[in-house]
C-alpha atoms as a PDB file:
ATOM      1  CA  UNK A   1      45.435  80.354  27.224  1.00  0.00           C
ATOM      2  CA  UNK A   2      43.225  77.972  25.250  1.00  0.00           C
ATOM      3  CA  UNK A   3      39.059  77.948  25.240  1.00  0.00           C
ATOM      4  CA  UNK A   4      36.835  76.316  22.885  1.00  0.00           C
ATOM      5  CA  UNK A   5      35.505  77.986  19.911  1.00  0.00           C
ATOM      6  CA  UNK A   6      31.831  78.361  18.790  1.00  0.00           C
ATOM      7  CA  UNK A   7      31.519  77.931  15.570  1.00  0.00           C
ATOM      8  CA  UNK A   8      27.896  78.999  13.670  1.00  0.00           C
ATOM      9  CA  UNK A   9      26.276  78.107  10.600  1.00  0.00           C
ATOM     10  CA  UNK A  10      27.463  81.091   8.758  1.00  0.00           C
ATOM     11  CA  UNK A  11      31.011  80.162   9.290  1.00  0.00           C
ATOM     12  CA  UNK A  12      30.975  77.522   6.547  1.00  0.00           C
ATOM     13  CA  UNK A  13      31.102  77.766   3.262  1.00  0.00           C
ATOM     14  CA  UNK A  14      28.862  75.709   0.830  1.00  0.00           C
ATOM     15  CA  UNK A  15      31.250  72.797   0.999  1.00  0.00           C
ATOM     16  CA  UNK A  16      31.180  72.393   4.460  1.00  0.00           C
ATOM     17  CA  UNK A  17      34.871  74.052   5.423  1.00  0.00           C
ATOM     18  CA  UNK A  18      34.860  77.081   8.070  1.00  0.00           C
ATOM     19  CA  UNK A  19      35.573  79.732   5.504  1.00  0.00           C
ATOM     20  CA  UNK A  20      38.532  81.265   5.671  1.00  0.00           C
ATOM     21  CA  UNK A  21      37.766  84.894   6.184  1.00  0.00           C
ATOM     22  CA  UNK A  22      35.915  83.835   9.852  1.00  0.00           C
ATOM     23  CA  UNK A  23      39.373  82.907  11.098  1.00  0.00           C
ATOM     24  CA  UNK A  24      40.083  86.151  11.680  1.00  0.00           C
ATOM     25  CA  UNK A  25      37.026  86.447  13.970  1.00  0.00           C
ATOM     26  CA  UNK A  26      37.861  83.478  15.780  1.00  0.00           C
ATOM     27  CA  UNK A  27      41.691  85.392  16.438  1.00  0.00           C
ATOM     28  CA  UNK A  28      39.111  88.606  17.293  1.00  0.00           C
ATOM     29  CA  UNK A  29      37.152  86.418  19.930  1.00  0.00           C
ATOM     30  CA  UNK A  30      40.785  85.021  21.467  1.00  0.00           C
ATOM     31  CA  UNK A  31      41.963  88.767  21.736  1.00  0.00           C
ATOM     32  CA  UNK A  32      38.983  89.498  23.800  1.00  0.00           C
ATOM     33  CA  UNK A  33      40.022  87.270  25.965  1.00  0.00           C
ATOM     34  CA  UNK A  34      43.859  87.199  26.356  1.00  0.00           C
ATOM     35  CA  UNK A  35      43.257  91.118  26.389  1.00  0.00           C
ATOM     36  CA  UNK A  36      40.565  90.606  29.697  1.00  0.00           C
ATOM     37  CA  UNK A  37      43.049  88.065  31.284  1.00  0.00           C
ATOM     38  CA  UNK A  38      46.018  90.560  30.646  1.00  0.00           C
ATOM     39  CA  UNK A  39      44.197  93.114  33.432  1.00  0.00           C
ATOM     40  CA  UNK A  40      42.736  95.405  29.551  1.00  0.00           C
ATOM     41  CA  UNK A  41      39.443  97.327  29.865  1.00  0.00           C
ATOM     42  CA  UNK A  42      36.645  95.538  27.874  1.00  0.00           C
ATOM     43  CA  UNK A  43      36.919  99.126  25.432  1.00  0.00           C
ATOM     44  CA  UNK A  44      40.309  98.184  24.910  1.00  0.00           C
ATOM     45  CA  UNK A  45      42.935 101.267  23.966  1.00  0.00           C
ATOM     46  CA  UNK A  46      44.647  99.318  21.530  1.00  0.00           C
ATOM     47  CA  UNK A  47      44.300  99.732  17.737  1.00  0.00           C
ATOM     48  CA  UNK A  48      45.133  96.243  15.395  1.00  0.00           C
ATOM     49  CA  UNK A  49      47.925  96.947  12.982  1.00  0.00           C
ATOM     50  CA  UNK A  50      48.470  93.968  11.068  1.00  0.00           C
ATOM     51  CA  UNK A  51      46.775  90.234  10.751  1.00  0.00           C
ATOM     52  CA  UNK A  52      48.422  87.107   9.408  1.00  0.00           C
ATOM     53  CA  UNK A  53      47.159  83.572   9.036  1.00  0.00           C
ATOM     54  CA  UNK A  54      48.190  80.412   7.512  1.00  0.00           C
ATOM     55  CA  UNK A  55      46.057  77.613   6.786  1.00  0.00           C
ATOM     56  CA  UNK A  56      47.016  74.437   7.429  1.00  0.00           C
ATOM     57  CA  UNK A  57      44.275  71.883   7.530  1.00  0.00           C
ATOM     58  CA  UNK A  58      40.544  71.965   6.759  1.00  0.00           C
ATOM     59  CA  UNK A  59      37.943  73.056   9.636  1.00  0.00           C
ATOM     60  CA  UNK A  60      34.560  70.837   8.292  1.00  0.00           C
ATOM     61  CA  UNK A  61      31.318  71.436   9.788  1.00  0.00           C
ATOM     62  CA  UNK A  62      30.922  69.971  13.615  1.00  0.00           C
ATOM     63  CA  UNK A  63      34.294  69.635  14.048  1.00  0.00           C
ATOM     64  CA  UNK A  64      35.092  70.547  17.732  1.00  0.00           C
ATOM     65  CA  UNK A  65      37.622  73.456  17.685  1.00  0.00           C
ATOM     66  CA  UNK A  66      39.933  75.232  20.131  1.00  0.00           C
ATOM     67  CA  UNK A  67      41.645  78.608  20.525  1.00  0.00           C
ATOM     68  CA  UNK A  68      45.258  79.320  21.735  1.00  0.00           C
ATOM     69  CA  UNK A  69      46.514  82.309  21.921  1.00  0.00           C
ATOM     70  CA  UNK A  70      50.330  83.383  23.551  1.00  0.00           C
ATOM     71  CA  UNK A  71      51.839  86.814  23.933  1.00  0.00           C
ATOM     72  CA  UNK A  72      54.998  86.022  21.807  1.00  0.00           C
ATOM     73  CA  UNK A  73      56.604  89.473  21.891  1.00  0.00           C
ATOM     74  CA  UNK A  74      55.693  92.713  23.992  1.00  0.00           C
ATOM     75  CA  UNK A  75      57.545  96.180  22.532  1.00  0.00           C
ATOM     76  CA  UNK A  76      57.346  99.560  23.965  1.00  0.00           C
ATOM     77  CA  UNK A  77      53.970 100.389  22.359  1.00  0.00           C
ATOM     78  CA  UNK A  78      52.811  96.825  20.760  1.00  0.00           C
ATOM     79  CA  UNK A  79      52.692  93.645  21.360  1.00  0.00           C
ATOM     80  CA  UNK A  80      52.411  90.361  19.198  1.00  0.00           C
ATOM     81  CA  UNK A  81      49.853  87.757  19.670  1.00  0.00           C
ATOM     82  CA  UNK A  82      50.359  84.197  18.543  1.00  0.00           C
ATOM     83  CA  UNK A  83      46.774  81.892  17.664  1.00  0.00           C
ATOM     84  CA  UNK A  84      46.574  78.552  16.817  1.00  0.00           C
ATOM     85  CA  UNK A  85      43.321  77.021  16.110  1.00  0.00           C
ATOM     86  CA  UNK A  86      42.933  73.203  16.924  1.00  0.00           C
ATOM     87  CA  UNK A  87      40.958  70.198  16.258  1.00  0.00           C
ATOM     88  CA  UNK A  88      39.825  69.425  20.092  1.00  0.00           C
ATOM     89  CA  UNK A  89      39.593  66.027  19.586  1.00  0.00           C
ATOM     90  CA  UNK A  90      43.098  65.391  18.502  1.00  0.00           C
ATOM     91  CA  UNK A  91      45.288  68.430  18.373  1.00  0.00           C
ATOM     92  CA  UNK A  92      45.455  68.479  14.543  1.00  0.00           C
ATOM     93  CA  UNK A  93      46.343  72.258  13.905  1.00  0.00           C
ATOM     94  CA  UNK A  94      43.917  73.530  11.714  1.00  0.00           C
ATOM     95  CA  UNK A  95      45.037  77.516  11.529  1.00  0.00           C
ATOM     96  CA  UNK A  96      47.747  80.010  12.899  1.00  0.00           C
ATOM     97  CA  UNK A  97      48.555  83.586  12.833  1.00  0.00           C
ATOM     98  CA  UNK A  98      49.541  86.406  14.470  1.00  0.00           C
ATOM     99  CA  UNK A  99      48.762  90.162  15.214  1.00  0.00           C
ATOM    100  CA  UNK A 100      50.095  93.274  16.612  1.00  0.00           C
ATOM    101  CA  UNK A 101      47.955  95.483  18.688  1.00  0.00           C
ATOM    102  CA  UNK A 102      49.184  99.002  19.439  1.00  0.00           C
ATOM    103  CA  UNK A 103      48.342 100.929  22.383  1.00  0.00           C
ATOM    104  CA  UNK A 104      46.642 103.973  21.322  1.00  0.00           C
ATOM    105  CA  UNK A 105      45.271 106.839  22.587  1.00  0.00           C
ATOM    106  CA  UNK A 106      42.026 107.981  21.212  1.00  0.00           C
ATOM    107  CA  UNK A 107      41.793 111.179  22.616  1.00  0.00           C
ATOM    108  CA  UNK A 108      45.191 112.206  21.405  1.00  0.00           C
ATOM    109  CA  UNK A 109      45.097 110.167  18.423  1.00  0.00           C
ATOM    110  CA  UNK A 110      48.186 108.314  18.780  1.00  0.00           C
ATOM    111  CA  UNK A 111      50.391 105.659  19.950  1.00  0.00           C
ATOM    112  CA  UNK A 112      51.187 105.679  23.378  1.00  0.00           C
ATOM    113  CA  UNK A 113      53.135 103.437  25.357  1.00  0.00           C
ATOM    114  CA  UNK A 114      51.666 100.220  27.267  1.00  0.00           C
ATOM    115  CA  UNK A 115      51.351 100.646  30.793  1.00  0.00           C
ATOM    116  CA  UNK A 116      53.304  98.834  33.276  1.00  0.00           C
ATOM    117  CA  UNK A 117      50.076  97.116  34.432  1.00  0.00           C
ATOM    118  CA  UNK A 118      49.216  95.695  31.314  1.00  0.00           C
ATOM    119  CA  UNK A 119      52.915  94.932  30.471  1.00  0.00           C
ATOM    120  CA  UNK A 120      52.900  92.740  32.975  1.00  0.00           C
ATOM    121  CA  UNK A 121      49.648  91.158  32.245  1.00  0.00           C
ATOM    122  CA  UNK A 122      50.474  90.483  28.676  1.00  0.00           C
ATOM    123  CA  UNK A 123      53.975  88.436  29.785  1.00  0.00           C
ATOM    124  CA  UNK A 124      51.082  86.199  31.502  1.00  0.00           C
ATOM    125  CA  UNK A 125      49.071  85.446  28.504  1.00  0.00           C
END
């Protein structure tokens, strides 16, 4: 799935570049929504359990920007989401990462795993 991003005044930093600690809200804003389109509960039972990015190009201020994010790998009780983030205007990738989200229980305090519903929804995303 792919949307555009928002970007806000506060992402840049004082040369102009989207700083590179809001990348990992722009992944946070895709998981919201690949998590919605997988059939997820806006609470969400899943815990994050690791982050990566790389950077590969600059993001400079009023550049139009895009999300994608892919279900590259779904496990008993995680599952691996791929983001890119792209120039609109030309493709030009300017980020990508991944991270695993764990189903958890919060009740129990542990890992529990993914339903067959969501399964399912996640091999859409």
């Amino acid at each position: 799935m792919r949307f555009p991003l928002q970007t806000r005044f506060n992402d840049y930093d004082s040369k102009g570049h989207v700083n590179n600690a809001v990348y990992l809200t722009y992944f946070e804003l895709g998981r919201v929504q690949a998590w919605q389109a997988a059939g997820g509960e806006v609470d969400g039972d899943f815990i994050l359990a690791e982050a990566k990015i790389s950077y590969r190009s600059p993001a400079l201020m009023g550049d139009p920007l895009e999300l994608e994010v892919t279900t590259t790998e779904i496990r008993t009780k995680a599952w691996v989401w791929r983001y890119r983030v792209l120039d609109a205007r030309d493709g030009r990738l300017v980020a990508e990462g991944e991270t695993v989200q764990v189903m958890y229980d919060y009740e129990a305090r542990r890992t529990v795993p993914i339903p067959a519903a969501i399964r399912d929804g996640l091999a859409r995303v």
